[in-house]
C-alpha atoms as a PDB file:
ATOM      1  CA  UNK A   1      29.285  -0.083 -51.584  1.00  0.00           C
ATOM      2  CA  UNK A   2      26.916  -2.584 -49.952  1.00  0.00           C
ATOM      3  CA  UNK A   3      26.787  -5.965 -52.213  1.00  0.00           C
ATOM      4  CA  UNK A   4      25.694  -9.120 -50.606  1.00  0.00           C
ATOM      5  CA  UNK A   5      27.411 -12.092 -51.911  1.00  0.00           C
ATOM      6  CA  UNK A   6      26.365 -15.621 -51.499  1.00  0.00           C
ATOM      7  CA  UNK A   7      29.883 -17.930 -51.843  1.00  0.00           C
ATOM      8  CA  UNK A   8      29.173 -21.834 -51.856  1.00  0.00           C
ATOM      9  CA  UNK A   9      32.195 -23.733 -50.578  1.00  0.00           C
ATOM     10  CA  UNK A  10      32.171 -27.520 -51.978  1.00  0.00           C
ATOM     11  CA  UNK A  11      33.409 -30.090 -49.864  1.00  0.00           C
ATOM     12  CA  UNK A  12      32.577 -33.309 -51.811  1.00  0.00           C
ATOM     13  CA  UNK A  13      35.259 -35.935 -52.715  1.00  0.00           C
ATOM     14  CA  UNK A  14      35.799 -36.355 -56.699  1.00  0.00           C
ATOM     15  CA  UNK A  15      35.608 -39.551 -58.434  1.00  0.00           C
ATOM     16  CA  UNK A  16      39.515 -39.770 -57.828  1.00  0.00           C
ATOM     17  CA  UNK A  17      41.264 -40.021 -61.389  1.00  0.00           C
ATOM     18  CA  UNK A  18      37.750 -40.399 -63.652  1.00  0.00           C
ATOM     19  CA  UNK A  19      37.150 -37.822 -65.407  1.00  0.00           C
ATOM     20  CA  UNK A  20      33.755 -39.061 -66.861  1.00  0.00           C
ATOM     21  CA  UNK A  21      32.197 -39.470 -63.160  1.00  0.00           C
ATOM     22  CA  UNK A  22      33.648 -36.385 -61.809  1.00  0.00           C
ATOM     23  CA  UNK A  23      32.301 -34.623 -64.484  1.00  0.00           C
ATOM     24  CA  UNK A  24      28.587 -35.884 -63.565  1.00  0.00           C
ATOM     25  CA  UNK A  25      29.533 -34.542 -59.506  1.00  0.00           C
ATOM     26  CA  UNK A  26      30.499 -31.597 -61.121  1.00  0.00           C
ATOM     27  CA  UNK A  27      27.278 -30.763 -62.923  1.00  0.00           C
ATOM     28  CA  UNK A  28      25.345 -31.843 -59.826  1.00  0.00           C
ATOM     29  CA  UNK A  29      27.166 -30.090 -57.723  1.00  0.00           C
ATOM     30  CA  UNK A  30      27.336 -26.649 -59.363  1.00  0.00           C
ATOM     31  CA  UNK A  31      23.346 -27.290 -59.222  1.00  0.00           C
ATOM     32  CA  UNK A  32      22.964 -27.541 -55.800  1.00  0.00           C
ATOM     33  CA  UNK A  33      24.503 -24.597 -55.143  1.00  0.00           C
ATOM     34  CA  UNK A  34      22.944 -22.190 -57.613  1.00  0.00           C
ATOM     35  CA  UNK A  35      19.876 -23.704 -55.938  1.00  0.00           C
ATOM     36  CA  UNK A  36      21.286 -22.554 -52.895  1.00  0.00           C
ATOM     37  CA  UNK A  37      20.978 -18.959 -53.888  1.00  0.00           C
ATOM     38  CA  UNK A  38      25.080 -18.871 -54.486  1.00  0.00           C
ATOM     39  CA  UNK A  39      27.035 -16.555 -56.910  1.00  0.00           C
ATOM     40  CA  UNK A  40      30.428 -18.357 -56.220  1.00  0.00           C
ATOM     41  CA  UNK A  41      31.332 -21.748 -56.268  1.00  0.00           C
ATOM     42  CA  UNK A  42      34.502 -22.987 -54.731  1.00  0.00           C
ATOM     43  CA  UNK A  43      36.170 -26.013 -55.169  1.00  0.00           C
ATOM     44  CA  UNK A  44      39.569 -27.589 -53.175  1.00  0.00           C
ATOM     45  CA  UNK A  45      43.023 -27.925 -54.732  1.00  0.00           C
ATOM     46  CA  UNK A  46      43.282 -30.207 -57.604  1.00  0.00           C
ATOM     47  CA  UNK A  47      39.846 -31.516 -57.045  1.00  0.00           C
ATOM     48  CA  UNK A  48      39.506 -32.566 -60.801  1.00  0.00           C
ATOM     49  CA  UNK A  49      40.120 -35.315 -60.463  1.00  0.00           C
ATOM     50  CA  UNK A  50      41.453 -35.549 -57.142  1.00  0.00           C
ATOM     51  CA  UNK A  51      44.302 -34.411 -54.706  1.00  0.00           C
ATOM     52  CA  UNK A  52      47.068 -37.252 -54.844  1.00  0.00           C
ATOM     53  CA  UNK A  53      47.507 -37.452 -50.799  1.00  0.00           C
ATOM     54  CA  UNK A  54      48.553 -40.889 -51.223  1.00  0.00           C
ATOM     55  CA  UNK A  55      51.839 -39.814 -52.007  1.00  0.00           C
ATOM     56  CA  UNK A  56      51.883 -38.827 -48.125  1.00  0.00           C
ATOM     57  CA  UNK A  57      50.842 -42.125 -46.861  1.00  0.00           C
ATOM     58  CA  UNK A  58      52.337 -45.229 -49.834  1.00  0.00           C
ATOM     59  CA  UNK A  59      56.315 -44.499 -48.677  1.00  0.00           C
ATOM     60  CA  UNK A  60      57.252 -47.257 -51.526  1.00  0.00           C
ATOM     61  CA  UNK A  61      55.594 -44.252 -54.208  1.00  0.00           C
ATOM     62  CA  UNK A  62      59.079 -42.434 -53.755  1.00  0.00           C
ATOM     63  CA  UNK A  63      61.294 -45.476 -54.896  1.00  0.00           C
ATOM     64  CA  UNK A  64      63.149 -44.822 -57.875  1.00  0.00           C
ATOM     65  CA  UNK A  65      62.125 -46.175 -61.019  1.00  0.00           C
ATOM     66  CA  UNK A  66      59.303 -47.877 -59.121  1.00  0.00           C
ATOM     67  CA  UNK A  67      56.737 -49.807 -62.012  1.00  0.00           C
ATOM     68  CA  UNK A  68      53.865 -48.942 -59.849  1.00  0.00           C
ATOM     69  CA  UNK A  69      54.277 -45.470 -59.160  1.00  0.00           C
ATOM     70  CA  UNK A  70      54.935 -44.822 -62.633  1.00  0.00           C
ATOM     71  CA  UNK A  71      51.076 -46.544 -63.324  1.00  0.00           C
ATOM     72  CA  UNK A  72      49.698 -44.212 -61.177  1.00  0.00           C
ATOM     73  CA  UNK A  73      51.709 -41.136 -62.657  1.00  0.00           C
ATOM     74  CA  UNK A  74      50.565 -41.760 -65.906  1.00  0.00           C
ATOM     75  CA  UNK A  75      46.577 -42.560 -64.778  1.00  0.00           C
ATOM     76  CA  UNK A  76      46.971 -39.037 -63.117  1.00  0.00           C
ATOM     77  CA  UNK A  77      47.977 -37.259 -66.336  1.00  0.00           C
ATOM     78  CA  UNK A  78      45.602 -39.525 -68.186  1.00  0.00           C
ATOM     79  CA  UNK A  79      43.263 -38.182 -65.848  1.00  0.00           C
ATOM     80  CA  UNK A  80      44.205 -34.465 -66.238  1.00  0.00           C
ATOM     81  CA  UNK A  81      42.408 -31.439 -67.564  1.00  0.00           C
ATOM     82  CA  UNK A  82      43.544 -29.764 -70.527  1.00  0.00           C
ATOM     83  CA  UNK A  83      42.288 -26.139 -70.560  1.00  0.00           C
ATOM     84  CA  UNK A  84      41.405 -25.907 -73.932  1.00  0.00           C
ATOM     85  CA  UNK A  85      39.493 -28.994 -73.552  1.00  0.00           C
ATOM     86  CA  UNK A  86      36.200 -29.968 -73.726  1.00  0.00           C
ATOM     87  CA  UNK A  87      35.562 -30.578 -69.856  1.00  0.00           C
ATOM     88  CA  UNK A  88      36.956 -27.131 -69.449  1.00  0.00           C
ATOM     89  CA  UNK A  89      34.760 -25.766 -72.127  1.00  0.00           C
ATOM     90  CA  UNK A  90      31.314 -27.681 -70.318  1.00  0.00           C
ATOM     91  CA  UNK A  91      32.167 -26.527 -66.843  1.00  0.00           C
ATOM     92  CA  UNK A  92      32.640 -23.064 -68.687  1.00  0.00           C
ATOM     93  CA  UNK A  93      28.781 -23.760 -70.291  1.00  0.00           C
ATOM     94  CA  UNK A  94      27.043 -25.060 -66.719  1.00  0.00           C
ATOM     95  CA  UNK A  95      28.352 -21.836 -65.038  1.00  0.00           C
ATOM     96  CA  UNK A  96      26.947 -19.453 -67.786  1.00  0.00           C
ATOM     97  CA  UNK A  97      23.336 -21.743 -67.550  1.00  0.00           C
ATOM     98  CA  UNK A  98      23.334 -21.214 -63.500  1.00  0.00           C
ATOM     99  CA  UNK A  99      24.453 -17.984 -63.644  1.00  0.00           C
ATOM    100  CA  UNK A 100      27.679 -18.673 -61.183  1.00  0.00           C
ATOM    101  CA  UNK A 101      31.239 -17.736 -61.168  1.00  0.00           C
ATOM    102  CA  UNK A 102      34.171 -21.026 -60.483  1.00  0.00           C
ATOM    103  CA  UNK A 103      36.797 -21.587 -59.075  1.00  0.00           C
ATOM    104  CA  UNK A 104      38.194 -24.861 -58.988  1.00  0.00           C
ATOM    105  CA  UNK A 105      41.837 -27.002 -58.749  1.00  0.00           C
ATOM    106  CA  UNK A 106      42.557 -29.152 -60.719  1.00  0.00           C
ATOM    107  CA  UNK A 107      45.344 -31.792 -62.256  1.00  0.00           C
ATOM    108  CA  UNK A 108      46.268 -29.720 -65.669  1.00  0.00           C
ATOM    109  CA  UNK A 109      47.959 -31.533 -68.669  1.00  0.00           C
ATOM    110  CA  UNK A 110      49.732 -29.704 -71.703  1.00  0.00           C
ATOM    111  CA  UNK A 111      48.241 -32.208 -74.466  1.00  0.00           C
ATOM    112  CA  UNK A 112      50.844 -30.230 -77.542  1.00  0.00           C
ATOM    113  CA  UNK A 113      53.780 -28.388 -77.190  1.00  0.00           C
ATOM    114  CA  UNK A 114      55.952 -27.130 -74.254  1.00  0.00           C
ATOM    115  CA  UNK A 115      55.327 -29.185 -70.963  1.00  0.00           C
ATOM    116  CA  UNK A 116      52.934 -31.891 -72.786  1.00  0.00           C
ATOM    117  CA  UNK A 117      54.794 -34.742 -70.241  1.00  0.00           C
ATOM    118  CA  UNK A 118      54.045 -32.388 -66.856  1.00  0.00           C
ATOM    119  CA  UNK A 119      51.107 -32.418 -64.838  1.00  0.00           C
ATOM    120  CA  UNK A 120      50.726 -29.019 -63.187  1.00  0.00           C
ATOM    121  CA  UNK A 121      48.714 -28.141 -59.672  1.00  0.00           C
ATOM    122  CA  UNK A 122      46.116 -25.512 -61.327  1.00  0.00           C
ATOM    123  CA  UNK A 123      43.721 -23.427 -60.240  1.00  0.00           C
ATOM    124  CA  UNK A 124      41.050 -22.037 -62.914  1.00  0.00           C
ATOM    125  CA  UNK A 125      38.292 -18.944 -62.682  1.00  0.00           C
ATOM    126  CA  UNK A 126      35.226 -18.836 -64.623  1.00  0.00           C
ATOM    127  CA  UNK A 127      33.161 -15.963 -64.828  1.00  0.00           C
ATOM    128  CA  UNK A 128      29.169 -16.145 -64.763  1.00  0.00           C
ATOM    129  CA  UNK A 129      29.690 -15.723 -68.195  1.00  0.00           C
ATOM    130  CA  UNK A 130      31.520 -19.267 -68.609  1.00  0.00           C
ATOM    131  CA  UNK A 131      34.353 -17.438 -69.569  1.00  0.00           C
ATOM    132  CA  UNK A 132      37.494 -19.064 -68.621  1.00  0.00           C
ATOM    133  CA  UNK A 133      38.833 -16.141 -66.716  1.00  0.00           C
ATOM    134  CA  UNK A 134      42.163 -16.547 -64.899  1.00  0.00           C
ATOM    135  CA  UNK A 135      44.578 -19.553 -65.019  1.00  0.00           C
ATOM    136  CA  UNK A 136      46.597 -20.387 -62.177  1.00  0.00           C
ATOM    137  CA  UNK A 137      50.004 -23.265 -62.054  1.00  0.00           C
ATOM    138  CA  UNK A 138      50.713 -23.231 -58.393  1.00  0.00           C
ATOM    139  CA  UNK A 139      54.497 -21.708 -58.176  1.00  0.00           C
ATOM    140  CA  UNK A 140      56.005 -24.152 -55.906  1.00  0.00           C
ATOM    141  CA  UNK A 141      54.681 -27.376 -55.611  1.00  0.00           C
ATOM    142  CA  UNK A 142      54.894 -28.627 -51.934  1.00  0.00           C
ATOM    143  CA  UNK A 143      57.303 -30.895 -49.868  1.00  0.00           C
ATOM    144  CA  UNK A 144      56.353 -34.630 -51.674  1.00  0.00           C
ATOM    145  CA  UNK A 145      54.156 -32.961 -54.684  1.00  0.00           C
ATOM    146  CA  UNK A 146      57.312 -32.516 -56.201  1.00  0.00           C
ATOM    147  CA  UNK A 147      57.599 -36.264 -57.359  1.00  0.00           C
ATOM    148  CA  UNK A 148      54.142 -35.301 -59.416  1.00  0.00           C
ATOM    149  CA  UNK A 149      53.820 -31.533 -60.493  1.00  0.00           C
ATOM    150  CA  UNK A 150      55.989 -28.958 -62.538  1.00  0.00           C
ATOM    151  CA  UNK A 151      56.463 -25.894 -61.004  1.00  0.00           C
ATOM    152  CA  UNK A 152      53.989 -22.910 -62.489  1.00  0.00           C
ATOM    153  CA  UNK A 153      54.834 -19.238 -63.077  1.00  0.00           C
ATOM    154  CA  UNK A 154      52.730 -16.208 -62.584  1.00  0.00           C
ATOM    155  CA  UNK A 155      50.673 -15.594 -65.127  1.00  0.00           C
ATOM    156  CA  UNK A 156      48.197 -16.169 -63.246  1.00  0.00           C
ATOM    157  CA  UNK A 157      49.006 -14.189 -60.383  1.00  0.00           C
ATOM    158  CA  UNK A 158      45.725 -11.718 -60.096  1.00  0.00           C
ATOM    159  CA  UNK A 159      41.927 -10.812 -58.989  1.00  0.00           C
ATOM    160  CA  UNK A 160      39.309 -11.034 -61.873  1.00  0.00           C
ATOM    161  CA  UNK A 161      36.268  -9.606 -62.068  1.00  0.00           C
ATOM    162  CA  UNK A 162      32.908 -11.485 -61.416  1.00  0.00           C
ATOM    163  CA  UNK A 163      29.404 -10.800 -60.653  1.00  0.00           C
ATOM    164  CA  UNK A 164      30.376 -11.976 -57.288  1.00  0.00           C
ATOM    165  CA  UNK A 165      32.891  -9.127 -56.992  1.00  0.00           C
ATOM    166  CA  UNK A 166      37.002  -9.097 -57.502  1.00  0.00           C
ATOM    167  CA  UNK A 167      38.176 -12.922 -56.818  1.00  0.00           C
ATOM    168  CA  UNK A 168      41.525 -14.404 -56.947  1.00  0.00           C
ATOM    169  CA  UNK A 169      43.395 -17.222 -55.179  1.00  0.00           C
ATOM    170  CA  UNK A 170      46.433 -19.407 -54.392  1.00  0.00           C
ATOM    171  CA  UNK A 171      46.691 -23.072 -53.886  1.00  0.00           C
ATOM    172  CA  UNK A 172      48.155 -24.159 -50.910  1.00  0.00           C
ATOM    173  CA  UNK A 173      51.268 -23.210 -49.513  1.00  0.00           C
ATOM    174  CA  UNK A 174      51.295 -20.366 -51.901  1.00  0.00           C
ATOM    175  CA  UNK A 175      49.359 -18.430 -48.973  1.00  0.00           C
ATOM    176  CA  UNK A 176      52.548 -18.507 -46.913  1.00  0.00           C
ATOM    177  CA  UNK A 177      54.283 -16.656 -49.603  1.00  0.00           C
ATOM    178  CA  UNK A 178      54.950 -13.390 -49.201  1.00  0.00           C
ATOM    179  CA  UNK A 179      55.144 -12.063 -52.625  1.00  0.00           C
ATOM    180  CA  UNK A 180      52.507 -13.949 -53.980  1.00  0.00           C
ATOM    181  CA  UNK A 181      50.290 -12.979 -51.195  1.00  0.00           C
ATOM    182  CA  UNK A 182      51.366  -8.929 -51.860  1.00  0.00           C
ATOM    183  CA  UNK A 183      50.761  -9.194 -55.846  1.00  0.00           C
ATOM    184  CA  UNK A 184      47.303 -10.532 -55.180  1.00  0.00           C
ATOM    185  CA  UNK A 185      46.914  -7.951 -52.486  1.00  0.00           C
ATOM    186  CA  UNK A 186      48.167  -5.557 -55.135  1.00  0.00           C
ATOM    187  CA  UNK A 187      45.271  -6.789 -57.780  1.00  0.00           C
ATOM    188  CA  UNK A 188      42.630  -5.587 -55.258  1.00  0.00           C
ATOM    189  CA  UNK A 189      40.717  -8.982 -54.584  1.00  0.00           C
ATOM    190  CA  UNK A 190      37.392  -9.096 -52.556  1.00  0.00           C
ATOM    191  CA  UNK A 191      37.122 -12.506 -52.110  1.00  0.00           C
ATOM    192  CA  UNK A 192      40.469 -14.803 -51.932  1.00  0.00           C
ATOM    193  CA  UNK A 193      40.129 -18.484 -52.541  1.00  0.00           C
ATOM    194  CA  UNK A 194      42.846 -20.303 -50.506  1.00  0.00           C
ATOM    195  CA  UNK A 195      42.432 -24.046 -51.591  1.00  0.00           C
ATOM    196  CA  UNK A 196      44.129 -27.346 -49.682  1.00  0.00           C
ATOM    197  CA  UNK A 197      43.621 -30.689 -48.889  1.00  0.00           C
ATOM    198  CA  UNK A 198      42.070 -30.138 -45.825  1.00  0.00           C
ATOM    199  CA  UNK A 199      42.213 -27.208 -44.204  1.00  0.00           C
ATOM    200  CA  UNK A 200      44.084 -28.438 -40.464  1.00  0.00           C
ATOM    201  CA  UNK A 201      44.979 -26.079 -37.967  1.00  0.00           C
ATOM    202  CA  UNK A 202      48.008 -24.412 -39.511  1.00  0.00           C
ATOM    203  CA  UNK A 203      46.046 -23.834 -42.594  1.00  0.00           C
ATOM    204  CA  UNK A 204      43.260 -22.249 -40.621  1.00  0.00           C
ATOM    205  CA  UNK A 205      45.559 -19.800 -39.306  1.00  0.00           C
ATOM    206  CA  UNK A 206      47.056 -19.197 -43.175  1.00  0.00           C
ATOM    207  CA  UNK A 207      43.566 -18.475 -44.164  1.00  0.00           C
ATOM    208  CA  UNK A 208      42.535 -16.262 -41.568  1.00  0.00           C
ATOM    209  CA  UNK A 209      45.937 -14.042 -41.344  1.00  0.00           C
ATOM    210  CA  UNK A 210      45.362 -14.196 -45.372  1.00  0.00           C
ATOM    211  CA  UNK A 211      42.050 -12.218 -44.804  1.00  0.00           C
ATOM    212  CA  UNK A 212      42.833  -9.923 -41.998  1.00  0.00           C
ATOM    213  CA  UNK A 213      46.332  -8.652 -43.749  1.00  0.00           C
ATOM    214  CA  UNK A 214      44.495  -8.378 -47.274  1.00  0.00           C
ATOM    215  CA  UNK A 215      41.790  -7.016 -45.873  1.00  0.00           C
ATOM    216  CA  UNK A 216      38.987  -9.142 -47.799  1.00  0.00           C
ATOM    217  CA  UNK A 217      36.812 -12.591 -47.301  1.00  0.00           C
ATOM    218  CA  UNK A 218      39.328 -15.864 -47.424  1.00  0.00           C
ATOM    219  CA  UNK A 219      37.396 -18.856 -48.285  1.00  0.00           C
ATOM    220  CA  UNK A 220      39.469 -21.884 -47.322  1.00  0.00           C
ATOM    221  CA  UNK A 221      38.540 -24.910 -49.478  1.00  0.00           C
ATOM    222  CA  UNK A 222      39.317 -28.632 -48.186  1.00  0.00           C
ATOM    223  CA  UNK A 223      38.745 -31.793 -49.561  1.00  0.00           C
ATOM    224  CA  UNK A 224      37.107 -35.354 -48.575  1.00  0.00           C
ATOM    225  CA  UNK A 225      39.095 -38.416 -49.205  1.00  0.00           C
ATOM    226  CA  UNK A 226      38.998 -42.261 -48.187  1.00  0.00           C
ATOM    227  CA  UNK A 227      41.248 -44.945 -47.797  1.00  0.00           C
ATOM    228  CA  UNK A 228      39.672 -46.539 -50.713  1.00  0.00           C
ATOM    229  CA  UNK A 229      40.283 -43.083 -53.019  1.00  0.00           C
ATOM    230  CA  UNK A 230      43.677 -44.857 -52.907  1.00  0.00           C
ATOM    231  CA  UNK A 231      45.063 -46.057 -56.254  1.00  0.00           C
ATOM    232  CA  UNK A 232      44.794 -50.096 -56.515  1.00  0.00           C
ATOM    233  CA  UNK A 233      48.324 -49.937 -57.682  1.00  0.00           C
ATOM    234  CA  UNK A 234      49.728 -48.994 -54.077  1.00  0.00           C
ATOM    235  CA  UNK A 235      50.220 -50.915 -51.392  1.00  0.00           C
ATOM    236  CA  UNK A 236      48.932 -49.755 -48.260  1.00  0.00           C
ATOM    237  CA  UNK A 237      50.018 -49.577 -45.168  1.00  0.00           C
ATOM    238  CA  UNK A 238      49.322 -51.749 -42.126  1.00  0.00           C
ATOM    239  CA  UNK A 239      47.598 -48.823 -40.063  1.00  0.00           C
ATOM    240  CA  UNK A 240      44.875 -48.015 -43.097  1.00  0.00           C
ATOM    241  CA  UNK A 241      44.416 -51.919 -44.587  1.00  0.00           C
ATOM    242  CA  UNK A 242      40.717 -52.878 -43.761  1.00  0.00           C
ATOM    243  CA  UNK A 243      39.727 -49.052 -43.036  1.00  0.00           C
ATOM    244  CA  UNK A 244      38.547 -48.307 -46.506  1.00  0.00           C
ATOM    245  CA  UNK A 245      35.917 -45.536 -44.868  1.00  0.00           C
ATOM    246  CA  UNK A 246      38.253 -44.213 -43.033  1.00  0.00           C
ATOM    247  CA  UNK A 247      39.108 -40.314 -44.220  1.00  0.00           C
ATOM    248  CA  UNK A 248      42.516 -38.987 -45.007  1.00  0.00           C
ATOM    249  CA  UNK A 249      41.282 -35.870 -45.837  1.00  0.00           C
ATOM    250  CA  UNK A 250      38.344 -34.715 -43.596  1.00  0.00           C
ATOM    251  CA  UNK A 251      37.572 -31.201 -44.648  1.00  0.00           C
ATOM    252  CA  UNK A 252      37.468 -28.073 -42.621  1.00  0.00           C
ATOM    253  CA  UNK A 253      36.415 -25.733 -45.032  1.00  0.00           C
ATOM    254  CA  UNK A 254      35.706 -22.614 -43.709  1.00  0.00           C
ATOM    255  CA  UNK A 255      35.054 -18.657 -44.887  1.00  0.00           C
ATOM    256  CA  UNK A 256      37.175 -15.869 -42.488  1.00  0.00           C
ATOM    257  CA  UNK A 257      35.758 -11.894 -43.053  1.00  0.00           C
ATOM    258  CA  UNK A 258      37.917  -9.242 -43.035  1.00  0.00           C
ATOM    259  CA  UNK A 259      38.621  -8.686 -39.940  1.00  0.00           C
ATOM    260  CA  UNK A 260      40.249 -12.438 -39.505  1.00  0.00           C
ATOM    261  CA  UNK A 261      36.960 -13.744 -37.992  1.00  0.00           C
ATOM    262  CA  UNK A 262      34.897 -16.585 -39.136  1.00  0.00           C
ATOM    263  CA  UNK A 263      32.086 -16.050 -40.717  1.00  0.00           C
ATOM    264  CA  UNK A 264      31.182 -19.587 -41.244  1.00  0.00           C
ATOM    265  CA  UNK A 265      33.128 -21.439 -39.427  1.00  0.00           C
ATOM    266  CA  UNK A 266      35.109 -24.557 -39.714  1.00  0.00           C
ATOM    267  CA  UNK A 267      33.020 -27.830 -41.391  1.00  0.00           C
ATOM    268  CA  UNK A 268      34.865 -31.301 -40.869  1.00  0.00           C
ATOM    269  CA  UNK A 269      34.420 -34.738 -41.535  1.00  0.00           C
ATOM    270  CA  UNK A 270      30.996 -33.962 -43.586  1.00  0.00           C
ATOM    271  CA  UNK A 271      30.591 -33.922 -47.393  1.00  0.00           C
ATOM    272  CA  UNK A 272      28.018 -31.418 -48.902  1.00  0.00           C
ATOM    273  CA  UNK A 273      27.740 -27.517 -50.419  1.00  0.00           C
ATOM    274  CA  UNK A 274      27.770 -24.681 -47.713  1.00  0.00           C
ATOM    275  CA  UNK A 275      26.677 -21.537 -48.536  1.00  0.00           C
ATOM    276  CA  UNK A 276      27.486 -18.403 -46.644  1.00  0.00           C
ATOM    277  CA  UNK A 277      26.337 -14.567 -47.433  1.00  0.00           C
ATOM    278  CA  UNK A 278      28.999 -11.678 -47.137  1.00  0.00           C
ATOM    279  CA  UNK A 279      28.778  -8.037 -47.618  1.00  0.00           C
ATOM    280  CA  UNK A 280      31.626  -6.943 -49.715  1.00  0.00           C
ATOM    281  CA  UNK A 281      31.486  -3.145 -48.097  1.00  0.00           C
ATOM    282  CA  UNK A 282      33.302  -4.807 -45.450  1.00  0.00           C
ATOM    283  CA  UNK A 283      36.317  -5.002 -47.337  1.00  0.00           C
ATOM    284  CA  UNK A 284      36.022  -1.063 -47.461  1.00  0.00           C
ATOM    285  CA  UNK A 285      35.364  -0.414 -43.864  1.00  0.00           C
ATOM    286  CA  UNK A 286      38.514  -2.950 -42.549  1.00  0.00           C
ATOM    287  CA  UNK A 287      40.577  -1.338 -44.875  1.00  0.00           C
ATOM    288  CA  UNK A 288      40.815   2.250 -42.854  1.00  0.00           C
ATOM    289  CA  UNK A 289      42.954   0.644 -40.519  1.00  0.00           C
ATOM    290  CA  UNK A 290      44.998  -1.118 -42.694  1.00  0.00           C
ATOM    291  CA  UNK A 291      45.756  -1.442 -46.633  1.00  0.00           C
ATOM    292  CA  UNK A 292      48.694  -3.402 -47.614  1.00  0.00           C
ATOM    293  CA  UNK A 293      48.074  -2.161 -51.092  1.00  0.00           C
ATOM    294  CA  UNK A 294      47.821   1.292 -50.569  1.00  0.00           C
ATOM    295  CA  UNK A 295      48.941   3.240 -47.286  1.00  0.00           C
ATOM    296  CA  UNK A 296      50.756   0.116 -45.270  1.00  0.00           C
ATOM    297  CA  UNK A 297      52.827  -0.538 -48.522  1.00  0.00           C
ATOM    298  CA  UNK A 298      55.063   2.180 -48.879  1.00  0.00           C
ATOM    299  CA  UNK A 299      56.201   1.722 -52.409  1.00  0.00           C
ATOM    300  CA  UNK A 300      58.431   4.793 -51.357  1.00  0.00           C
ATOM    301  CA  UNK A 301      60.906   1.950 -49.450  1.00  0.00           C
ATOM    302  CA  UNK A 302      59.570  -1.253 -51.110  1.00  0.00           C
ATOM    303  CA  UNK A 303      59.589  -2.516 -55.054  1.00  0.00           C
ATOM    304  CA  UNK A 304      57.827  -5.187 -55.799  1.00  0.00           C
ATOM    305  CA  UNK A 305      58.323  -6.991 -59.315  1.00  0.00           C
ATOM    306  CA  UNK A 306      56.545 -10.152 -60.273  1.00  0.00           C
ATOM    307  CA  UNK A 307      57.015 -11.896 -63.973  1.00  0.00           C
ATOM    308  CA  UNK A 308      53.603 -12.879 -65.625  1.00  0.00           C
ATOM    309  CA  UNK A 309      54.892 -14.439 -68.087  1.00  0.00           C
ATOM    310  CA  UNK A 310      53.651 -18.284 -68.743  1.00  0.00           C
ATOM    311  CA  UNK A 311      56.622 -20.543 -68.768  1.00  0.00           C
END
């Protein structure tokens, strides 16, 4: 098997909770990097319409019964994607035009039935077809996301296939889960998307260990944010008042081959689309030493059960 892949890795900021404008940056970025030559496009976690790091830096946001955190909570589900939605449906239409396969986080809102008050951490697939392909709720949502997100399930637990090869992902801390990692191991991925808020040393490490043990190309996905992404609602503190510019989240999106090397390496503090070509054959060769779905699994000693059920 020798198929070159060209994987575009977005680090742009959204237009944090506006859907209309982030739509636009969507377009135009999904543009620039089929004109790049790119097959894949990758985008950070909950990048429509924006990571809620503020919730990491506002210490009031975690008072109880707090009018302006509430304001914000409801201008992030306001500001949510619901996939049977239009946006969904015109992202789905701009990657069947250019040809590419998606992958992108985003805020997701239940607008009837079961969970129609939750905003979930998602992370959604399309195909070059503008299929929607996979659906992702991240499992667990981390540390201080709990005061926004629902926990997920695993439906969406699995590689798809693309024109860009098998690709799958996890959001987050998910790639420091075991299981998770071994039932996306299990569903044969070529290319993993691992997407964060920025991708700092730690998370390096997650995404590189995440490639050499599943023996495919990790793309870790980070995110751009300034002071002034903040929500007007929040009060800031003394250390970031007059530093609108400064970022909170600078990046450090990066793509780690098989093997657990970079093969572009780390980008920080710099907005743009960065493309990168990989052989997927490499995949193949790494995987004579080591297969954690196959001859390092030993289904003989281990069982490994996972629910795909949507909650």
């Amino acid at each position: 098997m020798h198929k070159k892949v060209r994987i575009a890795v977005v680090q742009a900021a959204p237009e944090y909770l506006n859907v209309s404008k982030s739509m636009e940056k969507v377009e135009a970025l999904l543009k620039e990097a089929a004109d790049q030559g790119a097959q894949l496009a990758t985008f950070g976690e909950t990048w429509f319409t924006g990571y809620p790091a503020w919730i990491d830096y506002c210490d009031e946001y975690a008072k109880w019964d707090f009018q302006p955190t509430k304001e914000v909570f409801a201008l992030t589900h306001a500001n949510s994607l619901d996939v049977n939605g239009k946006e969904v449906a015109q992202i789905g239409k701009w990657a069947k035009s250019l040809g590419l396969s998606v992958v992108m986080g985003i805020n997701e809102k239940v607008v009837h039935g079961s969970g129609n008050r939750t905003i979930y951490n998602s992370l959604l697939t399309w195909n070059e077809k503008g299929e929607l392909a996979n659906h992702h709720r991240k499992l667990m949502p981390t540390h201080t996301e709990r005061l926004i997100y629902g926990q997920g399930d695993g439906k969406g637990l699995q590689a798809v296939e693309t024109s860009a090869g098998r690709v799958g992902g996890l959001i987050c801390w998910e790639n420091w889960m075991p299981l998770a990692r071994q039932t996306m191991h299990n569903s044969g991925e070529h290319i993993h998307v691992a997407v964060w808020p920025k991708v700092h040393e730690m998370l390096q490490i997650a995404t590189r260990s995440y490639a050499f043990e599943g023996r495919c190309f990790a793309v870790g996905v980070g995110q751009v944010m300034r002071v002034s992404d903040i929500p007007e609602q929040l009060n800031l503190p003394e250390e970031l008042k007059n530093t609108p510019d400064k970022l909170l989240l600078n990046g450090g999106s990066c793509i780690v081959g098989p093997d657990g090397q970079y093969v572009m390496e780390p980008v920080w503090d710099t907005e743009g689309v960065f493309t990168t070509e990989v052989d997927l054959n490499r995949c193949y060769e790494e995987s004579m030493a080591l297969d954690v779905s196959g001859h390092y699994q030993r289904n003989d000693v281990f069982t490994l059960n996972t629910t795909k059920k949507r909650l």
